[in-house]
Protein backbone atom coordinates (compact mmCIF):
# COMPACT_ATOMS: atom_id res chain seq x y z
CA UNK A 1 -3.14 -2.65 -16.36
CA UNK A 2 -2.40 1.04 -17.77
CA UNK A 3 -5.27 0.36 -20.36
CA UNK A 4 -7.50 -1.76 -18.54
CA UNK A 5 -7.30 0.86 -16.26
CA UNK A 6 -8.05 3.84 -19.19
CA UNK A 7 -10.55 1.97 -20.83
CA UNK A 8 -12.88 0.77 -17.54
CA UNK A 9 -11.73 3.55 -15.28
CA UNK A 10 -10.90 6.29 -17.28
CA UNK A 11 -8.15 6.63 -15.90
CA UNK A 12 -4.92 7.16 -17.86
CA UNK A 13 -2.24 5.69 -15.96
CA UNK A 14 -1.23 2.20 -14.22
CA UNK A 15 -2.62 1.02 -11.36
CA UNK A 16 -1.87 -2.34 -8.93
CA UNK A 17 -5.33 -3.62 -8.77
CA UNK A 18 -8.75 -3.07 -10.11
CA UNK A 19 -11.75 -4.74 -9.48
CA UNK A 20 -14.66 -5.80 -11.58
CA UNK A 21 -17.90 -6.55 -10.06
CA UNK A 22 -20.71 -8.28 -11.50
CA UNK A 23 -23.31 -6.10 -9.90
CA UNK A 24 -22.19 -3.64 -12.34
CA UNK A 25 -24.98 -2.69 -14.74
CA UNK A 26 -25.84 -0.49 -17.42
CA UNK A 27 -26.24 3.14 -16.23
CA UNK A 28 -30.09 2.77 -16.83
CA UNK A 29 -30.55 -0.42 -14.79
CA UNK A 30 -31.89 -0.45 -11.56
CA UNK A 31 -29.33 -0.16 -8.58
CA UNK A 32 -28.29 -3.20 -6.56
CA UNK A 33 -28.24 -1.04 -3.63
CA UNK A 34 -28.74 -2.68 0.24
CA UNK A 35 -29.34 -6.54 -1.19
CA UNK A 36 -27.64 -8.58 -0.02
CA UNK A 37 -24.96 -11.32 -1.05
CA UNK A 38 -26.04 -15.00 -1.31
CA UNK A 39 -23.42 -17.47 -0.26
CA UNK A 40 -22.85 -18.97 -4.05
CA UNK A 41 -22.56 -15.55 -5.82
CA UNK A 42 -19.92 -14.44 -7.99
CA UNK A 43 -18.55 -11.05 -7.02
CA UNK A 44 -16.84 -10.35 -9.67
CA UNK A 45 -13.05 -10.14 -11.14
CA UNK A 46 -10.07 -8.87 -9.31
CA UNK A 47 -6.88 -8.16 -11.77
CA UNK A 48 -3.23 -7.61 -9.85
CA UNK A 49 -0.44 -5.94 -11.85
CA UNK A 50 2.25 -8.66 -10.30
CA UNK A 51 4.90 -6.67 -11.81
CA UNK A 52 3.82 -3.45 -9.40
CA UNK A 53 3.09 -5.61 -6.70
CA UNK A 54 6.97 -6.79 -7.04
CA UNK A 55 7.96 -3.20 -7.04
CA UNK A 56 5.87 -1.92 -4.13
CA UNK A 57 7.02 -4.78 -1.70
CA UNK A 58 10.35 -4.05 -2.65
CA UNK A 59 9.09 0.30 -1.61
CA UNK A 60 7.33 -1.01 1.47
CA UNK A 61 10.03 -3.62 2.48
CA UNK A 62 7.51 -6.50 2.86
CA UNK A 63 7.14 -10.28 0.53
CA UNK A 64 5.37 -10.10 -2.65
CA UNK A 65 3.46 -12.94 -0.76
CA UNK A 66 2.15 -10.25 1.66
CA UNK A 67 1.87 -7.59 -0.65
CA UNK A 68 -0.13 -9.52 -3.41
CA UNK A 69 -2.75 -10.57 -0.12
CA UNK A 70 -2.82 -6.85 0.75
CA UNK A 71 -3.96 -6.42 -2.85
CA UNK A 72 -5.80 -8.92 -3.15
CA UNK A 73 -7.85 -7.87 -0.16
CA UNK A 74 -8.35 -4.49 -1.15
CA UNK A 75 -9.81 -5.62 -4.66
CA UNK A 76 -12.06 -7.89 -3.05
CA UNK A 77 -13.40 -4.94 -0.22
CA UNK A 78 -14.60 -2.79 -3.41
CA UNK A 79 -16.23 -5.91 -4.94
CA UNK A 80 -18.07 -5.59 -1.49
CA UNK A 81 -19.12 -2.22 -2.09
CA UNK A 82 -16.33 -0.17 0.01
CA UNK A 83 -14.91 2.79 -1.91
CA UNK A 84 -11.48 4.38 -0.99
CA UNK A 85 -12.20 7.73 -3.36
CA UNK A 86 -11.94 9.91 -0.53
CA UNK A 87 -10.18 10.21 2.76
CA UNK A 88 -12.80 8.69 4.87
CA UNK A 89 -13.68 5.63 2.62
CA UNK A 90 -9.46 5.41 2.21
CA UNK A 91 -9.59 4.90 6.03
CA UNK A 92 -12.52 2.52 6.65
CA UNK A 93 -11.00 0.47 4.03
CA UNK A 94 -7.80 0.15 5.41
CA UNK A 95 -9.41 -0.50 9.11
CA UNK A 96 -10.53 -3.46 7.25
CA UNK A 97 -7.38 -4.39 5.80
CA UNK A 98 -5.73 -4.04 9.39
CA UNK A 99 -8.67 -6.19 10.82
CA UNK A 100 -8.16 -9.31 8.42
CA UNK A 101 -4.15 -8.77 8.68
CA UNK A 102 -3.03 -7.91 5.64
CA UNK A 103 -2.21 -4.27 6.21
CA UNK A 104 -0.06 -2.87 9.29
């Protein structure tokens, strides 16, 4: 996860969950922007570090069962287009997360 996370993300350190969308293009390409999803397209990829998910439901005191949906969740909300880079996308997302039950 550390380099998946350098390579795509730039981002040198680990991580519990990134997600790979297949709306991404090339910088140049025209954005996908307000169209909407048809009912047989593929979002994308969501990878889970299972060994952090182990250790964070141990931190949090909750199953690996419920912490893997929680993650699972939240990768799937940013193939949707939500974005937790600041405080305010951070709080709609977990709104959602506390709406479909996977977050208290």
């Amino acid at each position: 996860m550390h380099a998946l996370n350098r390579e795509y993300r730039y981002q040198d350190k680990p991580t519990d969950v990134l997600s790979f969308s297949q709306r991404d293009q090339h910088p140049d390409a025209p954005s996908f922007s307000g169209q909407a999803y048809s009912k047989s397209e593929v979002l994308g990829d969501v990878v889970i570090s299972v060994e952090t998910a182990i250790r964070q439901a141990n931190q949090h005191a909750v199953s690996l069962d419920e912490e893997l949906a929680l993650l699972t969740v939240h990768g799937i909300l940013h193939l949707l287009g939500y974005d937790d880079m600041t405080d305010e996308g951070a709080e709609e997302m977990q709104e959602k997360e506390r709406a479909l039950g996977v977050r208290k």
